[in-house]
Protein backbone atom coordinates (compact mmCIF):
# COMPACT_ATOMS: atom_id res chain seq x y z
CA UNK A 1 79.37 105.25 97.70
CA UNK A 2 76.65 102.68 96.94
CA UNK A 3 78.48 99.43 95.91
CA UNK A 4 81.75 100.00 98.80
CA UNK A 5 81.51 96.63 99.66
CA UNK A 6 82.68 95.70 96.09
CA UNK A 7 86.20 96.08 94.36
CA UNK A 8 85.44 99.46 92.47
CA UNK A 9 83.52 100.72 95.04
CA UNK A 10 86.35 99.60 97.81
CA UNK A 11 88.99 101.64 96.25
CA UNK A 12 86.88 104.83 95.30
CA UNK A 13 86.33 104.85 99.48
CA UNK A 14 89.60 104.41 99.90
CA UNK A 15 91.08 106.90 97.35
CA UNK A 16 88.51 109.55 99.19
CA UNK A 17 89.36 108.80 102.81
CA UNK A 18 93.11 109.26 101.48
CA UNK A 19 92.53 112.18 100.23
CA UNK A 20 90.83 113.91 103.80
CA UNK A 21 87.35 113.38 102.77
CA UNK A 22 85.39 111.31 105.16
CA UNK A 23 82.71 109.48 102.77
CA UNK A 24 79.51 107.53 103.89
CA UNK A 25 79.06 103.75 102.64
CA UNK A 26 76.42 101.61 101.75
CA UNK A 27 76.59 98.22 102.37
CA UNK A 28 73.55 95.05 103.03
CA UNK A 29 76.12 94.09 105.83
CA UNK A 30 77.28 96.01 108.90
CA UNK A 31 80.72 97.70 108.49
CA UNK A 32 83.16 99.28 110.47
CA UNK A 33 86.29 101.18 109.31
CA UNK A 34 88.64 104.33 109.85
CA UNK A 35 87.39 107.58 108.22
CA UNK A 36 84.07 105.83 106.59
CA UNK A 37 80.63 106.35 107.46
CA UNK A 38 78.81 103.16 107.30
CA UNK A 39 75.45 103.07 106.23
CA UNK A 40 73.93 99.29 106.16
CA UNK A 41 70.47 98.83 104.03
CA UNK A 42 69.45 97.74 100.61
CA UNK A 43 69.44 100.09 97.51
CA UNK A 44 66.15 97.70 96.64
CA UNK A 45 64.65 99.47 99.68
CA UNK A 46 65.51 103.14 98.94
CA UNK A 47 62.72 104.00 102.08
CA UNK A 48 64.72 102.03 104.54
CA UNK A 49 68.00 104.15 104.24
CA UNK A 50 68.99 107.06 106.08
CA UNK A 51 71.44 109.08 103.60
CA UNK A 52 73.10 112.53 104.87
CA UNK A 53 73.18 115.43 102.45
CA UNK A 54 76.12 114.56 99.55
CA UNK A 55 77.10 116.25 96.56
CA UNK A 56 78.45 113.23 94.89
CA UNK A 57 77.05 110.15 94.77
CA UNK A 58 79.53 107.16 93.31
CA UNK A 59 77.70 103.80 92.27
CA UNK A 60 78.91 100.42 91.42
CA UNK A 61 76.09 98.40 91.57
CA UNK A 62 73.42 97.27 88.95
CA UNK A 63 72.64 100.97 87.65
CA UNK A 64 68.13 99.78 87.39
CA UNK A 65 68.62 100.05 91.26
CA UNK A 66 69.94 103.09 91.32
CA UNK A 67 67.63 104.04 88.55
CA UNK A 68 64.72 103.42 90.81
CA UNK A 69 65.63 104.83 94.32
CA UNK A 70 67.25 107.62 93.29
CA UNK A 71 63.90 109.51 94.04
CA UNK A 72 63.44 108.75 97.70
CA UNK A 73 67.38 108.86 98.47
CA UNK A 74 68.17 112.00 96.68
CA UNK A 75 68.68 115.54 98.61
CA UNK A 76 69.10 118.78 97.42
CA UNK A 77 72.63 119.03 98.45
CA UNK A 78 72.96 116.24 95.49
CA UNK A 79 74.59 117.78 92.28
CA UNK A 80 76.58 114.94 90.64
CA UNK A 81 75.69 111.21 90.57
CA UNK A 82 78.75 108.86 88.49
CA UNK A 83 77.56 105.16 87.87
CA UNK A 84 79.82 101.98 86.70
CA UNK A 85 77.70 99.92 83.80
CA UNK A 86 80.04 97.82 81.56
CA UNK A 87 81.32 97.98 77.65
CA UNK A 88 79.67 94.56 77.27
CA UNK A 89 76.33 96.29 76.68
CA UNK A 90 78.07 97.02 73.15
CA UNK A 91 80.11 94.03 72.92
CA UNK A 92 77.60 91.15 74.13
CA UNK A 93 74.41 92.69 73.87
CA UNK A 94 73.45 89.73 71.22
CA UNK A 95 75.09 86.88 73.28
CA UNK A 96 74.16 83.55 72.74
CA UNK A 97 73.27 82.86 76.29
CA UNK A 98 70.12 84.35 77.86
CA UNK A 99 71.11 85.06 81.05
CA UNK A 100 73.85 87.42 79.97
CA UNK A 101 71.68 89.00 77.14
CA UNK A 102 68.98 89.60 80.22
CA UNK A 103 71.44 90.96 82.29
CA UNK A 104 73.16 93.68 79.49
CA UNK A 105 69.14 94.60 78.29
CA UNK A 106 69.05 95.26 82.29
CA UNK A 107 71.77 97.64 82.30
CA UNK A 108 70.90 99.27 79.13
CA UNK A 109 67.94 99.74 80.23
CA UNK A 110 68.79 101.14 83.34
CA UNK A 111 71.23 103.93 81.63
CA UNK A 112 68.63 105.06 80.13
CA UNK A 113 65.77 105.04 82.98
CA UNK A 114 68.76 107.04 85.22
CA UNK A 115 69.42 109.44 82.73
CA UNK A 116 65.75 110.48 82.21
CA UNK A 117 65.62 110.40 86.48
CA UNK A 118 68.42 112.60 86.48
CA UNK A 119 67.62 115.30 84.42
CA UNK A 120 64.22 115.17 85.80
CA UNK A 121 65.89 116.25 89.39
CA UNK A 122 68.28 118.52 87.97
CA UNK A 123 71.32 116.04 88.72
CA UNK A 124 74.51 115.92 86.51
CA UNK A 125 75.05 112.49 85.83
CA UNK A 126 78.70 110.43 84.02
CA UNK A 127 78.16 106.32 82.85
CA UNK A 128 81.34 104.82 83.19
CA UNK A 129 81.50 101.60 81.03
CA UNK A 130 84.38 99.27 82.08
CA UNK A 131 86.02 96.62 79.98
CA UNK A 132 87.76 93.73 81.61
CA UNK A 133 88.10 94.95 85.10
CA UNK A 134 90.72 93.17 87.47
CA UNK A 135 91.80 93.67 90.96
CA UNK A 136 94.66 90.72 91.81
CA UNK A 137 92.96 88.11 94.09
CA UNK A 138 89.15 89.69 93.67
CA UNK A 139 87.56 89.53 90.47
CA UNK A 140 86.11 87.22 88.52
CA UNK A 141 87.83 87.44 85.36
CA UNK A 142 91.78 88.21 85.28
CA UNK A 143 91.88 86.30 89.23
CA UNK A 144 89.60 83.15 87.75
CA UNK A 145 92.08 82.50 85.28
CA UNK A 146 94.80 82.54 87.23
CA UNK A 147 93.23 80.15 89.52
CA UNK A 148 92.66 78.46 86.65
CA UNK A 149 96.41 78.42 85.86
CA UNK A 150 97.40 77.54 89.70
CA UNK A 151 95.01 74.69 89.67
CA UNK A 152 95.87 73.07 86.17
CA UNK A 153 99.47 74.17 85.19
CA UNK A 154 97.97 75.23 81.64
CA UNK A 155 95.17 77.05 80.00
CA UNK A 156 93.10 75.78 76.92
CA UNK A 157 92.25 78.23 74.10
CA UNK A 158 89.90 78.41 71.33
CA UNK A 159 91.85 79.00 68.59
CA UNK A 160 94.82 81.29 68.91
CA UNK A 161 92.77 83.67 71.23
CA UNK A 162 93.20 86.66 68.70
CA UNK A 163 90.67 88.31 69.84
CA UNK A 164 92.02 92.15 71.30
CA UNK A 165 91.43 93.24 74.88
CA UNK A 166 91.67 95.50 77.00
CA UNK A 167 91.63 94.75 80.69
CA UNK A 168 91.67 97.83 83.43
CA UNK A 169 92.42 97.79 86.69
CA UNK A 170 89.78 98.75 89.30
CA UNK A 171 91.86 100.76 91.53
CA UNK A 172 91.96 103.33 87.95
CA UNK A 173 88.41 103.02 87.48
CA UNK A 174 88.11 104.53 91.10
CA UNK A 175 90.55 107.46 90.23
CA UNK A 176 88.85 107.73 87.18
CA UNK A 177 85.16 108.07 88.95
CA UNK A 178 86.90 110.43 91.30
CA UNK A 179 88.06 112.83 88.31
CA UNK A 180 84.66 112.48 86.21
CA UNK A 181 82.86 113.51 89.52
CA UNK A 182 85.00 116.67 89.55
CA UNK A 183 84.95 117.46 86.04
CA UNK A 184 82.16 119.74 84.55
CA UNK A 185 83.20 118.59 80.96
CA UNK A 186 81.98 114.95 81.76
CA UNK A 187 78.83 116.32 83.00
CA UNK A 188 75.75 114.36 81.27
CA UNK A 189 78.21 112.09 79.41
CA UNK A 190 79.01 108.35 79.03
CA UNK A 191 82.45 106.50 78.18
CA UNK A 192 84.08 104.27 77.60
CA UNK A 193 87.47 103.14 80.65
CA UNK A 194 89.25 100.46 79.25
CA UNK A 195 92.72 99.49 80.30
CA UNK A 196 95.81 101.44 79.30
CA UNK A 197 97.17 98.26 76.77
CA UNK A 198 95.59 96.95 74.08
CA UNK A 199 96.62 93.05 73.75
CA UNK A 200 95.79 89.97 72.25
CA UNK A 201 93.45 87.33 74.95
CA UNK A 202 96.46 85.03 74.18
CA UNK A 203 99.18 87.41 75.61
CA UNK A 204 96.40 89.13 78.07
CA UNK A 205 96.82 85.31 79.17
CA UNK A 206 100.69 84.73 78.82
CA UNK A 207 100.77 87.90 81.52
CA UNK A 208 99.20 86.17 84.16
CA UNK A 209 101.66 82.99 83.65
CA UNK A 210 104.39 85.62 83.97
CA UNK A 211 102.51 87.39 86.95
CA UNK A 212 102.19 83.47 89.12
CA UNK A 213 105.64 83.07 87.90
CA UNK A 214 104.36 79.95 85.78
CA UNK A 215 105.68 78.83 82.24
CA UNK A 216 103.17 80.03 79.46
CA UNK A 217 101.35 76.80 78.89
CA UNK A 218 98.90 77.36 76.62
CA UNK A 219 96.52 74.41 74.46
CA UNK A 220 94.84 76.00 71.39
CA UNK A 221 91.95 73.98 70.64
CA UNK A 222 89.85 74.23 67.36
CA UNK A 223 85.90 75.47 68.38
CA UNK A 224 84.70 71.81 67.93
CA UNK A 225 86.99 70.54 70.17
CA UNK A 226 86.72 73.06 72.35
CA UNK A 227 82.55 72.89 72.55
CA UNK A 228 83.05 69.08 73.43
CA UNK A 229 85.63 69.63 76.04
CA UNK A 230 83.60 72.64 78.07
CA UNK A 231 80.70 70.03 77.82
CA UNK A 232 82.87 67.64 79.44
CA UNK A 233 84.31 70.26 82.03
CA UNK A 234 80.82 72.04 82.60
CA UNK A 235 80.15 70.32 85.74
CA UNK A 236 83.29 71.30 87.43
CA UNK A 237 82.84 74.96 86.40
CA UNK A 238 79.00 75.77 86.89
CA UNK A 239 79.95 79.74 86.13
CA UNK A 240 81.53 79.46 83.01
CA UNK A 241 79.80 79.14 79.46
CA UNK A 242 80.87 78.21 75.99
CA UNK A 243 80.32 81.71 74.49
CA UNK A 244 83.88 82.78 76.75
CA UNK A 245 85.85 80.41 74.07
CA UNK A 246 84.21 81.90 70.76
CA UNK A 247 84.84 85.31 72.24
CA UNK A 248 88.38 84.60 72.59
CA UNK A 249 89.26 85.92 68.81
CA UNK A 250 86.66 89.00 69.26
CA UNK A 251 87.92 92.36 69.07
CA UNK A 252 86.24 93.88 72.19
CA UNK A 253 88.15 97.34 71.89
CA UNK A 254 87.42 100.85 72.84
CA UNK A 255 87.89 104.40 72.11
CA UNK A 256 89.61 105.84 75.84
CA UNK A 257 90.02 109.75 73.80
CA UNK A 258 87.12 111.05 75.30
CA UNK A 259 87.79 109.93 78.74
CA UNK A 260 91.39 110.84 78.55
CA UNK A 261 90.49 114.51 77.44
CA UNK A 262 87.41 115.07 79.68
CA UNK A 263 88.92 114.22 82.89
CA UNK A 264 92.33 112.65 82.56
CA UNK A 265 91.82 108.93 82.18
CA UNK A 266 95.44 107.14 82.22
CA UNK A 267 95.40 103.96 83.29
CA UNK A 268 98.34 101.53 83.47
CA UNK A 269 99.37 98.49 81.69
CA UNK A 270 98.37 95.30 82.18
CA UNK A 271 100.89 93.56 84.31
CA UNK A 272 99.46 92.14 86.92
CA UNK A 273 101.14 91.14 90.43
CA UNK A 274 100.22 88.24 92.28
CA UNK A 275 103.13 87.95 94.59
CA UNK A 276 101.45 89.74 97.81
CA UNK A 277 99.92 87.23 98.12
CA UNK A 278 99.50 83.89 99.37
CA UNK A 279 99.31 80.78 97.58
CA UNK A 280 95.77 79.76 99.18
CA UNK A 281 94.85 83.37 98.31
CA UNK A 282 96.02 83.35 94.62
CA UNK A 283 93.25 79.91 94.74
């Protein structure tokens, strides 16, 4: 698993551990755990790392790394390699800030550099493209805004947030990785994971008011007003941008079909649960 230091890649190491299998990990910091192998190194210096004979190899990092090791770190015992990218390549591919459109021409570009690698070693390879992916406490989008929430009491909108979603939580997407790896029909395929709802931003929002046990305060604000007040806030929240308001009333929705009848993709609904944990955590 290269990425197990990360939410995906957490739970796909977990889900194989539970089921008997004793994986090995990749991580740029030392590790110790039950039932793991640790490996610590740097995908961006494939030479450096010391990888056993696998027949699966699970990845949750930027794919271009993977793209480019997978040379020097692949054995012959390798047979399957399944590799998280993101449904934003579709959806933001043409976003108005550079940085992201950099980042998605990246991973594009690295789905198809790993593809060509693969076949070119004989290795079956599955893209998984997430949508919104959450884990309660962890990520950066579902667990921002309800820090968001905890912080300020309410949430501002652009508009009536309209815009469908479909948010997934990463504990499926390691299942889901899991059954891909096994399944020949996903062999040399890419898909689409999203969540198992489709909802509105607005009430993807509502939910996690419900979920900190808050009222639903919600402040629509027209896009001018809502340009001038994210100029106003930027300095408080250096890793947001405006393009998340005009997004808010995009349909960014996805077909699951093909994932659901090449390897069983069911994912649950989104209702998330903050209440393991602390309020300092929830912050």
């Amino acid at each position: 698993m290269i990425g197990a230091s990360g939410i995906v890649g957490g739970y796909i190491v977990e889900q194989l551990v539970r089921s008997g299998q004793r994986p090995q990990a990749l991580s740029r910091q030392s590790r110790q755990s039950a039932g793991v192998d640790w490996l610590q190194g740097d995908l961006a210096d494939p030479a450096a790392l010391q990888v056993s004979a696998v027949k699966t190899l699970y990845c949750s990092v930027e794919i271009g790394l993977l793209a480019n090791a997978l040379p020097q770190i692949a054995t012959p015992s390798l047979k399957r390699v399944v590799v998280f990218t993101s449904t934003s390549i579709v959806t933001k591919i043409e976003s108005e800030i550079l940085a992201e459109r950099e980042l998605l021409q990246r991973l594009a570009d690295g789905e198809r550099r790993l593809i060509a690698t693969c076949e070119r070693l004989g290795i079956g390879w599955t893209i998984l493209r997430p949508t919104v992916i959450y884990a309660e406490g962890r990520d950066g989008n579902v667990s921002r805004l309800a820090r968001l929430i905890q912080r300020f009491g309410f949430l501002p909108l652009m508009g009536n947030g309209e815009g469908r979603r479909q948010p997934v939580h990463a504990e499926d997407l390691a299942m889901g990785a899991i059954a891909a790896a096994r399944s020949t029909a996903a062999v040399n395929k890419t898909y689409a994971v999203p969540g198992g709802e489709i909802l509105s931003y607005r009430e993807m929002v509502e939910r996690i008011f419900d979920a900190l046990g808050k009222p639903r305060r919600i402040v629509s604000a027209p896009p001018v007003i809502w340009r001038l007040a994210f100029a106003l806030a930027k300095p408080f929240f250096p890793h947001a941008n405006v393009a998340m308001g005009t997004r808010m009333s995009k349909d960014m929705v996805f077909d699951a079909a093909p994932a659901a009848t090449d390897f069983g993709w069911a994912p649950r609904g989104f209702r998330p649960d903050f209440t393991f944990m602390t309020p300092s955590e929830a912050l």
